[in-house]
C-alpha atoms as a PDB file:
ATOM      1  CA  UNK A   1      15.003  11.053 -21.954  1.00  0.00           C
ATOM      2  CA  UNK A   2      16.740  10.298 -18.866  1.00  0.00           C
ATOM      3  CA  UNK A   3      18.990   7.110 -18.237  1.00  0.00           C
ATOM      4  CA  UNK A   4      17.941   4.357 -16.863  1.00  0.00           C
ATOM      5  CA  UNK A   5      19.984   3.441 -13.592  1.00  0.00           C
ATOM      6  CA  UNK A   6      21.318  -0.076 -12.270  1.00  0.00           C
ATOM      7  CA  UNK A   7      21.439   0.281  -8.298  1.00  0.00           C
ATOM      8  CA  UNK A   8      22.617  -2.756  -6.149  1.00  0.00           C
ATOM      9  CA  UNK A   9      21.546  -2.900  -2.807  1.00  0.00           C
ATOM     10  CA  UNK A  10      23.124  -3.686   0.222  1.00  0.00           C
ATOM     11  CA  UNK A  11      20.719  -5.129   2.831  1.00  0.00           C
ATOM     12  CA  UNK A  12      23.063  -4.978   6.361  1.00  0.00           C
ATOM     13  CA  UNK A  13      22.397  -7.536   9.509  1.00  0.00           C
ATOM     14  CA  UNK A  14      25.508  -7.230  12.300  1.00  0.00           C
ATOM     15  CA  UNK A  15      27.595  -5.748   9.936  1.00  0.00           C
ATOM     16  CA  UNK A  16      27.507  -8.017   6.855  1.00  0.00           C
ATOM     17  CA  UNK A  17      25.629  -8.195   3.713  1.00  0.00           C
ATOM     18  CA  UNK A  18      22.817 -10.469   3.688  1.00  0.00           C
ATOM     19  CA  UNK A  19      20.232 -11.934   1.191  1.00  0.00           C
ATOM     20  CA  UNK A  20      17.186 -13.764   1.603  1.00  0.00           C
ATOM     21  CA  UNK A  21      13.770 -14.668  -0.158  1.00  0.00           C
ATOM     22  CA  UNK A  22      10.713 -13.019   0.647  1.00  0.00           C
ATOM     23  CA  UNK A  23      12.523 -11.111   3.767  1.00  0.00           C
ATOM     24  CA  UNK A  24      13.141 -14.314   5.159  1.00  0.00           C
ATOM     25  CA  UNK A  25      16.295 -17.439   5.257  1.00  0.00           C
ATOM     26  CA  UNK A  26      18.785 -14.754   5.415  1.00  0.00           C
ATOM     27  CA  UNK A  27      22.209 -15.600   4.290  1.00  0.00           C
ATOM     28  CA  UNK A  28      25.320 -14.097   3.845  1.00  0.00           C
ATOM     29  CA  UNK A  29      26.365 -12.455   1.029  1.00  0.00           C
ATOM     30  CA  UNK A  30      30.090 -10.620   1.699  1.00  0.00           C
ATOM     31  CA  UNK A  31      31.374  -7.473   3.498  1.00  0.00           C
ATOM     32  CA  UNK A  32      29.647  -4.715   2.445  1.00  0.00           C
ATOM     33  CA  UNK A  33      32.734  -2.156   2.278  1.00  0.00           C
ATOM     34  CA  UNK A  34      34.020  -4.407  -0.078  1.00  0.00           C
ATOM     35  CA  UNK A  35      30.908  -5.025  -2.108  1.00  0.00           C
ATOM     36  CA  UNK A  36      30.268  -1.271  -2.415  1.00  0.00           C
ATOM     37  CA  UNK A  37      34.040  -0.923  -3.645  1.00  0.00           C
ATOM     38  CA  UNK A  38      33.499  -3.471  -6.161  1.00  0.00           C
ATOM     39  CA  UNK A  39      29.844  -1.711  -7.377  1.00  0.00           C
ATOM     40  CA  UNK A  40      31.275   1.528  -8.061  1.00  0.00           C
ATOM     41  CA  UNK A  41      34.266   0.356  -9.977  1.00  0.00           C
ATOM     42  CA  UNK A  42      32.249  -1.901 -12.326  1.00  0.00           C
ATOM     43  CA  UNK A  43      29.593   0.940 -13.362  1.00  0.00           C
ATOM     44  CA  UNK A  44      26.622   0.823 -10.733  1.00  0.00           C
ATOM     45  CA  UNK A  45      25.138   3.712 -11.404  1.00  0.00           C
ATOM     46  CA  UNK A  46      24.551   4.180  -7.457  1.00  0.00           C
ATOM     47  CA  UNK A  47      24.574   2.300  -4.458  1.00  0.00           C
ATOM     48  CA  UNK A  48      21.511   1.280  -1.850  1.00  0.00           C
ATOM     49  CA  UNK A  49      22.262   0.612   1.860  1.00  0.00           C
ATOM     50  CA  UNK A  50      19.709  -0.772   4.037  1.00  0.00           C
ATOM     51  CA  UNK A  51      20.096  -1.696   7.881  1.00  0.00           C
ATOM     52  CA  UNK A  52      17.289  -4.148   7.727  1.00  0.00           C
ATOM     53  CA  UNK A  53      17.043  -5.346  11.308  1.00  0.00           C
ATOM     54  CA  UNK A  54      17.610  -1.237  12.588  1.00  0.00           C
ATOM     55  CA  UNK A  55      13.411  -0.485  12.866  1.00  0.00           C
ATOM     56  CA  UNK A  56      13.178  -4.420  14.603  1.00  0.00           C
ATOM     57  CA  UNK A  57      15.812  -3.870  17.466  1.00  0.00           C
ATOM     58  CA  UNK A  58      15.072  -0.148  17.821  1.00  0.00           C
ATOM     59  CA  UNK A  59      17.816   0.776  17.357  1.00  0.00           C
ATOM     60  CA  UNK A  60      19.945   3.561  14.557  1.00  0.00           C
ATOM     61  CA  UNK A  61      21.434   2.970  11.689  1.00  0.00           C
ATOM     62  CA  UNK A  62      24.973   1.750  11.529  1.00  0.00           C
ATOM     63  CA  UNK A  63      27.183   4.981  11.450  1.00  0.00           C
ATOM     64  CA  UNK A  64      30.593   3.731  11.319  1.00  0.00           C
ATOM     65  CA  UNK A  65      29.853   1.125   8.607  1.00  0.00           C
ATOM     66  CA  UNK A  66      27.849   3.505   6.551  1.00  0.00           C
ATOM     67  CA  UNK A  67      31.103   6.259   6.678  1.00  0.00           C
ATOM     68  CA  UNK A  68      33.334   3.392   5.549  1.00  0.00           C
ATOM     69  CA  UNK A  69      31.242   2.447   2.625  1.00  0.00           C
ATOM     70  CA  UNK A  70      30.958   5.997   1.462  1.00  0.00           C
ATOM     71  CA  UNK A  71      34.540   6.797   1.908  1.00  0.00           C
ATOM     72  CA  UNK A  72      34.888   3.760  -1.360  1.00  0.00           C
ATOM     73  CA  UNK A  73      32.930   4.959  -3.702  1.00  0.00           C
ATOM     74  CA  UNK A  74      32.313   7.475  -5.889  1.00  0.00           C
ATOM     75  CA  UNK A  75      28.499   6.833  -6.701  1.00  0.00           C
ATOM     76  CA  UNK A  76      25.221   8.256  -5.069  1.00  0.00           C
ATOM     77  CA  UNK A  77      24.841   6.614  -2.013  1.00  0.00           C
ATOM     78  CA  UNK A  78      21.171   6.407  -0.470  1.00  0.00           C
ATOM     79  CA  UNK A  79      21.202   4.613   3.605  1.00  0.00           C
ATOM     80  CA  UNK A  80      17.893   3.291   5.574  1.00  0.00           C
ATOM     81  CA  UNK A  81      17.129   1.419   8.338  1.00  0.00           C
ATOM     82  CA  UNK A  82      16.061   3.390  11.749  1.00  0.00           C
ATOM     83  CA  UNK A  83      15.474   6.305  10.599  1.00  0.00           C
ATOM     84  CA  UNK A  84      13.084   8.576  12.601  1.00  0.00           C
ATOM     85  CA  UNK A  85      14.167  12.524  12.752  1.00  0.00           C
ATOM     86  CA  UNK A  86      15.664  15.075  11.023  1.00  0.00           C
ATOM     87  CA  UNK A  87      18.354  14.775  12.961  1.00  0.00           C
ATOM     88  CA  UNK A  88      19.098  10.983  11.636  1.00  0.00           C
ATOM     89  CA  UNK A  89      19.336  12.283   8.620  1.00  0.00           C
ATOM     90  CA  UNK A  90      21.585  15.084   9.372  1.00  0.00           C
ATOM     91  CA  UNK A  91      24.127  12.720  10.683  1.00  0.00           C
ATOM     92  CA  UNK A  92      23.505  10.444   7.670  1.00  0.00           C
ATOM     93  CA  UNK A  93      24.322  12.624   5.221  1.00  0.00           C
ATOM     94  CA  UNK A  94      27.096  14.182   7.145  1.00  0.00           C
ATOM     95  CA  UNK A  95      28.824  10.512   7.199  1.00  0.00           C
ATOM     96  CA  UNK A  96      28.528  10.147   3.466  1.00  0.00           C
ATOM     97  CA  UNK A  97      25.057   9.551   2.522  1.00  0.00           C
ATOM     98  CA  UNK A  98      23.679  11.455  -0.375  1.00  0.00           C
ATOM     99  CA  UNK A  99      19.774  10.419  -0.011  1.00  0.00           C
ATOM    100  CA  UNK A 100      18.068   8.465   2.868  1.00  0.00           C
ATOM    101  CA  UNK A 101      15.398   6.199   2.352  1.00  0.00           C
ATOM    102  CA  UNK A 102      12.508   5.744   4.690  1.00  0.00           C
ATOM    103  CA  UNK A 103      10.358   3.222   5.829  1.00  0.00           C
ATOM    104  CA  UNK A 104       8.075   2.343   8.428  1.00  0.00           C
ATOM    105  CA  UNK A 105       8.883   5.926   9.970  1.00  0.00           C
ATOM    106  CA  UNK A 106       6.936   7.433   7.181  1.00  0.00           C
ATOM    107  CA  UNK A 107       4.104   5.616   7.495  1.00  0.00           C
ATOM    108  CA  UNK A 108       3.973   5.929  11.089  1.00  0.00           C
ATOM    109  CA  UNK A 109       4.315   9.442  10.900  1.00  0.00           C
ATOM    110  CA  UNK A 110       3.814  10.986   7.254  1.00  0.00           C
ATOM    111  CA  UNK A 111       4.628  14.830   8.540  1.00  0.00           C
ATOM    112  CA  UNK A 112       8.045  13.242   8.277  1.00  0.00           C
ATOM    113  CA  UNK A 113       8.131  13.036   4.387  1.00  0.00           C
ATOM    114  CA  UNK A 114       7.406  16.829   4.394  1.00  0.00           C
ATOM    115  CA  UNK A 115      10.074  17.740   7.037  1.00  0.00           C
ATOM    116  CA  UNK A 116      12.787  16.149   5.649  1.00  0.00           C
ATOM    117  CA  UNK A 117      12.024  17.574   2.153  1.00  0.00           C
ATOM    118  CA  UNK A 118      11.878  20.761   3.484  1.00  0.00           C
ATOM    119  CA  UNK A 119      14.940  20.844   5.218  1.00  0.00           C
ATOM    120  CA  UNK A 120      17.291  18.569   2.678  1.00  0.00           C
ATOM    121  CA  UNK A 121      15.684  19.152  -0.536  1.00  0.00           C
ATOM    122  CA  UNK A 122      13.672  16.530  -2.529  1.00  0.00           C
ATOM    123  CA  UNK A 123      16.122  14.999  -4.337  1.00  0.00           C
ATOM    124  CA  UNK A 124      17.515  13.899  -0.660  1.00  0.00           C
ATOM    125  CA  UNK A 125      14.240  12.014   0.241  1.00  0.00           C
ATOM    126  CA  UNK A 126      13.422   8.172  -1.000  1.00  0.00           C
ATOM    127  CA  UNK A 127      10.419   6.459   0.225  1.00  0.00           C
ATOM    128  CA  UNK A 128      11.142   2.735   0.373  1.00  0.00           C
ATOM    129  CA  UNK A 129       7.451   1.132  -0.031  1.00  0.00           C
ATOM    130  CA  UNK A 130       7.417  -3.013   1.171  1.00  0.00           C
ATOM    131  CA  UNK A 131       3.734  -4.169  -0.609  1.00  0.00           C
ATOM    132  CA  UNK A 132       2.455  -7.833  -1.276  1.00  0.00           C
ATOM    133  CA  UNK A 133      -1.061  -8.678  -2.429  1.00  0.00           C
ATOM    134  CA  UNK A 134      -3.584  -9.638  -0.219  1.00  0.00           C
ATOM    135  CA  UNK A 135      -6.831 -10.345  -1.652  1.00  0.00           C
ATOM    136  CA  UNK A 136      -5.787  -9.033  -4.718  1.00  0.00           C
ATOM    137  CA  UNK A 137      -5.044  -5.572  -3.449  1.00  0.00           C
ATOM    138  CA  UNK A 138      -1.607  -4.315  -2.719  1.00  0.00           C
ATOM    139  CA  UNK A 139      -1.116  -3.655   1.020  1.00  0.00           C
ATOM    140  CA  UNK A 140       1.718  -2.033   2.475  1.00  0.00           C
ATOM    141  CA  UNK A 141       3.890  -3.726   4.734  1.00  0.00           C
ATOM    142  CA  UNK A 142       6.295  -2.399   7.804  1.00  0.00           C
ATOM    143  CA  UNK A 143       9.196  -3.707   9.941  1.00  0.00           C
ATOM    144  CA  UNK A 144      11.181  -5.375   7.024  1.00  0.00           C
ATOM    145  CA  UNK A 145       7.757  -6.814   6.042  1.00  0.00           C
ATOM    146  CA  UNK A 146       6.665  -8.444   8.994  1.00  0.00           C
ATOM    147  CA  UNK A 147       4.015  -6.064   9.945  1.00  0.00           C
ATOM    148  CA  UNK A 148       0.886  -6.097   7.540  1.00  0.00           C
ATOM    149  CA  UNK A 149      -0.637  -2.698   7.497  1.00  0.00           C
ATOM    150  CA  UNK A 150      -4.495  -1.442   5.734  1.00  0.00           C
ATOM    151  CA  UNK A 151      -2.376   0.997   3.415  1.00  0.00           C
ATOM    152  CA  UNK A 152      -3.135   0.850  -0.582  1.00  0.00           C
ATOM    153  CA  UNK A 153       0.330   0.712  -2.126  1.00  0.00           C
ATOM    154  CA  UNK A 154      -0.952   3.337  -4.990  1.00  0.00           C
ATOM    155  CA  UNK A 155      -2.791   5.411  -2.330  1.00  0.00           C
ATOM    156  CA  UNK A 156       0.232   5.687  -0.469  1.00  0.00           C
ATOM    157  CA  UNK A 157       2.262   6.254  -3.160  1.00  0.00           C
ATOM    158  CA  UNK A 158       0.389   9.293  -4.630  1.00  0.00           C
ATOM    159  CA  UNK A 159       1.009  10.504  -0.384  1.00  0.00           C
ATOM    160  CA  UNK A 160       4.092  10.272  -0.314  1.00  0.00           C
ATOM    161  CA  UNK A 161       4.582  12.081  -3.839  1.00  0.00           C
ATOM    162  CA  UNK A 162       2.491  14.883  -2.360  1.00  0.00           C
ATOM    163  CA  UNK A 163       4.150  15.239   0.704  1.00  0.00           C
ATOM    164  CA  UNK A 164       7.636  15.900  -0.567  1.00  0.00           C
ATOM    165  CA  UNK A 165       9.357  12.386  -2.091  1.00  0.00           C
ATOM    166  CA  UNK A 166      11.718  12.174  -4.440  1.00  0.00           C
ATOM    167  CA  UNK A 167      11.750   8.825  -5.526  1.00  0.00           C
ATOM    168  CA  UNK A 168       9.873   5.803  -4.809  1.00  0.00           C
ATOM    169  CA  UNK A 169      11.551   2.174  -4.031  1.00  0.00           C
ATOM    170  CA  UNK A 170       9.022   0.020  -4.676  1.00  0.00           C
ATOM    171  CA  UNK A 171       9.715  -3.668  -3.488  1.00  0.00           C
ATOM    172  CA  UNK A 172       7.301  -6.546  -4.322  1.00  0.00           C
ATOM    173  CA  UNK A 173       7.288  -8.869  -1.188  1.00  0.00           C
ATOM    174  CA  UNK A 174       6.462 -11.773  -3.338  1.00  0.00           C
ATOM    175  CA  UNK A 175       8.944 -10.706  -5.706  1.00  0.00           C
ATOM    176  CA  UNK A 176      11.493 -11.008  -3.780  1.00  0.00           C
ATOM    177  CA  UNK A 177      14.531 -13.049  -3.991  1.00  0.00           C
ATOM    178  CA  UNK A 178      12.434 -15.330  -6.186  1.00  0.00           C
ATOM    179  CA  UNK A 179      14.421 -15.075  -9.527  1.00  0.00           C
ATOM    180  CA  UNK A 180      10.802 -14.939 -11.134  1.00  0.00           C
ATOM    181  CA  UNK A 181      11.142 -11.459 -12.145  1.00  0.00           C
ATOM    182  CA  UNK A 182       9.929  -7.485 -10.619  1.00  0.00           C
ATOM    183  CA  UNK A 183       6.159  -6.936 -10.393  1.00  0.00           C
ATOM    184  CA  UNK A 184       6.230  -5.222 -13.353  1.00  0.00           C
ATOM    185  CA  UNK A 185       1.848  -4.771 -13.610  1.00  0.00           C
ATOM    186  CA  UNK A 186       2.188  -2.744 -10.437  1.00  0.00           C
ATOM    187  CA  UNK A 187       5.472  -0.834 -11.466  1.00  0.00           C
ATOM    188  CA  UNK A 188       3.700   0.273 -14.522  1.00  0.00           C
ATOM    189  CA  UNK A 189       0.516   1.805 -12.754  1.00  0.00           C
ATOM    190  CA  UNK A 190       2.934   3.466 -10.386  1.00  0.00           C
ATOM    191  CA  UNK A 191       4.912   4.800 -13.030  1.00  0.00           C
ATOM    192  CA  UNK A 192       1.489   6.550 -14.927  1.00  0.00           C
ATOM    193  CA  UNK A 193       0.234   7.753 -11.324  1.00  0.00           C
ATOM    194  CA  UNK A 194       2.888   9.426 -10.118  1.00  0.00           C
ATOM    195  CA  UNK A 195       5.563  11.940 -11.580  1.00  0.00           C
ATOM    196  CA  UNK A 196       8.786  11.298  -9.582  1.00  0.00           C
ATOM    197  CA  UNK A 197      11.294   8.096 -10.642  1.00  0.00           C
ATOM    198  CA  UNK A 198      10.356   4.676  -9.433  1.00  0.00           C
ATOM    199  CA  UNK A 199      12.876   2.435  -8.116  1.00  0.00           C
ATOM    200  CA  UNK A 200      12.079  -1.357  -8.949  1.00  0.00           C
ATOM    201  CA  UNK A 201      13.052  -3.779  -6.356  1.00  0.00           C
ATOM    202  CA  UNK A 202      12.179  -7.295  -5.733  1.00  0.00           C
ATOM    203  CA  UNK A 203      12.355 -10.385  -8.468  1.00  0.00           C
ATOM    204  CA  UNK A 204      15.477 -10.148 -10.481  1.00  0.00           C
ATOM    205  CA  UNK A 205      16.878 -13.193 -11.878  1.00  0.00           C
ATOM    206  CA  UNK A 206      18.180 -12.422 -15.034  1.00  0.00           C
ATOM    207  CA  UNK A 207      18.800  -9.901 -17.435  1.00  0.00           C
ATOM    208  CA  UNK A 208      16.039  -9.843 -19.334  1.00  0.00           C
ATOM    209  CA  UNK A 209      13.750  -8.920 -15.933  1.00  0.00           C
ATOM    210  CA  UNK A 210      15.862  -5.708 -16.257  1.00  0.00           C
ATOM    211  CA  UNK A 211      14.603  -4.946 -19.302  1.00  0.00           C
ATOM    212  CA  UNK A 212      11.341  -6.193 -18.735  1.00  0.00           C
ATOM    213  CA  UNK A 213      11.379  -3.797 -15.748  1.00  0.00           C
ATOM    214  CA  UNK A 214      12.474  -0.636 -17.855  1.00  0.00           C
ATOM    215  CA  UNK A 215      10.059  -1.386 -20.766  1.00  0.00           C
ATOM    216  CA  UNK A 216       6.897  -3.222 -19.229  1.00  0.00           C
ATOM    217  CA  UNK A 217       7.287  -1.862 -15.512  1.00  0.00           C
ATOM    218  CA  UNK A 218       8.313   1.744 -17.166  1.00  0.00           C
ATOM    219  CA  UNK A 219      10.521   1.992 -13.730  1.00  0.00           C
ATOM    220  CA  UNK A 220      13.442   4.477 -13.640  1.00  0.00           C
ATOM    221  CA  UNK A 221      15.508   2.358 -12.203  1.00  0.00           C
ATOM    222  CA  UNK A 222      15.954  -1.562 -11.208  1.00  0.00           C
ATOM    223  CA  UNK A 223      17.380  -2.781  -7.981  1.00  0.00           C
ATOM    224  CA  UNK A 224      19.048  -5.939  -7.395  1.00  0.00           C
ATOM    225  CA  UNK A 225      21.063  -7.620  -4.998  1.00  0.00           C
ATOM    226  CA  UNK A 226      21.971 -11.244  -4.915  1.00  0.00           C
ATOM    227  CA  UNK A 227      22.071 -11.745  -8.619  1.00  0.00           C
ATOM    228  CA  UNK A 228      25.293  -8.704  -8.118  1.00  0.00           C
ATOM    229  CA  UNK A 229      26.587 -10.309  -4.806  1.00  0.00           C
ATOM    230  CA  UNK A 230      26.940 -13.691  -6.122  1.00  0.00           C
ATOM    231  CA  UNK A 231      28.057 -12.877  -9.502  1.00  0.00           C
ATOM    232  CA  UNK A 232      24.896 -14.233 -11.801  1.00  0.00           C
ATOM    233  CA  UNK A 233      25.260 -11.037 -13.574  1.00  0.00           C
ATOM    234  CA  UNK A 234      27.661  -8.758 -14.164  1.00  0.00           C
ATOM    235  CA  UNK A 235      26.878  -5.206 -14.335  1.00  0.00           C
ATOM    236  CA  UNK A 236      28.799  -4.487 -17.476  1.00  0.00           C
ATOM    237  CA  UNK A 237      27.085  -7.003 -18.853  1.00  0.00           C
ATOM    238  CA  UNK A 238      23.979  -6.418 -17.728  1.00  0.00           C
ATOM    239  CA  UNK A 239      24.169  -2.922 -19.319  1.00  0.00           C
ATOM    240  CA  UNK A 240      25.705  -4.146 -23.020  1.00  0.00           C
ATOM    241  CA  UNK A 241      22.316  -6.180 -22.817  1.00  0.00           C
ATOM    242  CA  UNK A 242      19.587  -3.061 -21.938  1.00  0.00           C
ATOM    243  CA  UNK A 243      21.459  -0.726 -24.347  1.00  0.00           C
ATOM    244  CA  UNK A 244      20.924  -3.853 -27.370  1.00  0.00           C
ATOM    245  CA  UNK A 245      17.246  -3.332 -26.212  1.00  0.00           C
ATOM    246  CA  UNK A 246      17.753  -0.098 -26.722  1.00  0.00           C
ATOM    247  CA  UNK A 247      17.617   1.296 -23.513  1.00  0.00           C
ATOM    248  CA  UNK A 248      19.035   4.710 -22.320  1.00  0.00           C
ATOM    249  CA  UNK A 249      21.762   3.644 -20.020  1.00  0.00           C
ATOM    250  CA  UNK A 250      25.123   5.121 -18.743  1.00  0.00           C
ATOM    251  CA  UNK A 251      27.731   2.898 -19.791  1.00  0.00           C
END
């Protein structure tokens, strides 16, 4: 069985880490160089860095912030936000990056999915999926959520699987930065329709939403961030606790 992983996520605005709930009331959460330090010495198992305003001001990623970042840890490192081309990604992961994770791009044009895996490999390709219910059906969002879209969350998913992903990151929009929890109905259906990990992303408040996550949600992996950036839990913690709930984890 593989381990389960822990990933805290950066979400970057001007330079700084920020935090909000439901992508909205942003608020500052640290400097991310020093965040990311801090991550990889306590026992994340990797590291998420998302430009969140990049695909609003159309504009690329941050470069210079993403090579300082990777230059202090030691951890898989995965960077969106404005990505569009190949050739993003190329200078992505030649700054540090060891996966990129895409966004609106994809949905806007899909042929992307397939290019990059093509040309990086899988394993280099993460589709970051923004979904809320509407009506009672899942409907993928764009633009850091602000841009409501006719896409089925598991329709899309099953796409992007096809077309070359490597992992999902799956973030409930109302879910997120609630405390309340990870949508762990819809993780589970996207765990049984799809065979690549699952990433889940949006709702945790405590630690036993992790292991809710892992054993309701049957994701692959649970990402946080404000619980990590404002020390509610602590990672080593947070691990003792899934492995006393017997789940696979790399302590």
């Amino acid at each position: 069985m593989l381990t389960k992983r822990i990933i805290p996520c950066l979400d970057i605005k001007n330079g700084r880490t920020v935090k909000g709930v439901n992508f909205i009331d942003l608020k500052d959460a640290g400097d991310p160089v020093e965040l990311a330090k801090k991550y990889a010495e306590t026992g994340a198992d990797e590291l998420v860095f998302l430009d969140i305003s990049a695909t609003e001001e159309r504009r690329k990623t941050l470069i210079d912030l993403v090579r300082k970042v990777a230059a202090t840890i030691n951890i898989p490192f995965t960077v969106g936000g404005g990505i569009s081309s190949v050739e993003d990604v190329d200078l992505l992961l030649q700054n540090g990056a060891d996966k990129v994770s895409i966004n609106s791009s994809a949905v806007k044009n899909p042929q992307l999915i397939n290019d990059l895996a093509d040309k990086f490999g899988r394993q280099c390709v993460v589709v970051a999926i923004d979904a809320k219910r509407i009506d009672g059906i899942w409907k993928v969002h764009l633009v850091g959520g602000k841009v409501p879209t006719d896409l089925n969350l598991f329709d899309w998913a099953k796409e992007v699987e096809n077309r070359g992903a490597g992992e999902i990151l799956f973030t409930s929009m109302e879910n997120d930065g609630t405390k309340n929890g990870f949508a762990n109905e819809a993780l589970s259906k996207l765990a049984q329709m799809v065979n690549i990990p699952i990433i889940a992303s949006g709702g945790a408040g405590n630690m036993q939403h992790f292991v809710d996550a892992f054993q309701i949600g049957k994701a692959d992996a649970a990402l946080a961030a404000s619980v990590f950036h404002f020390q509610e839990i602590e990672i080593p913690e947070l691990k003792k606790e899934l492995k006393r709930n017997n789940i696979e984890i790399r302590l």
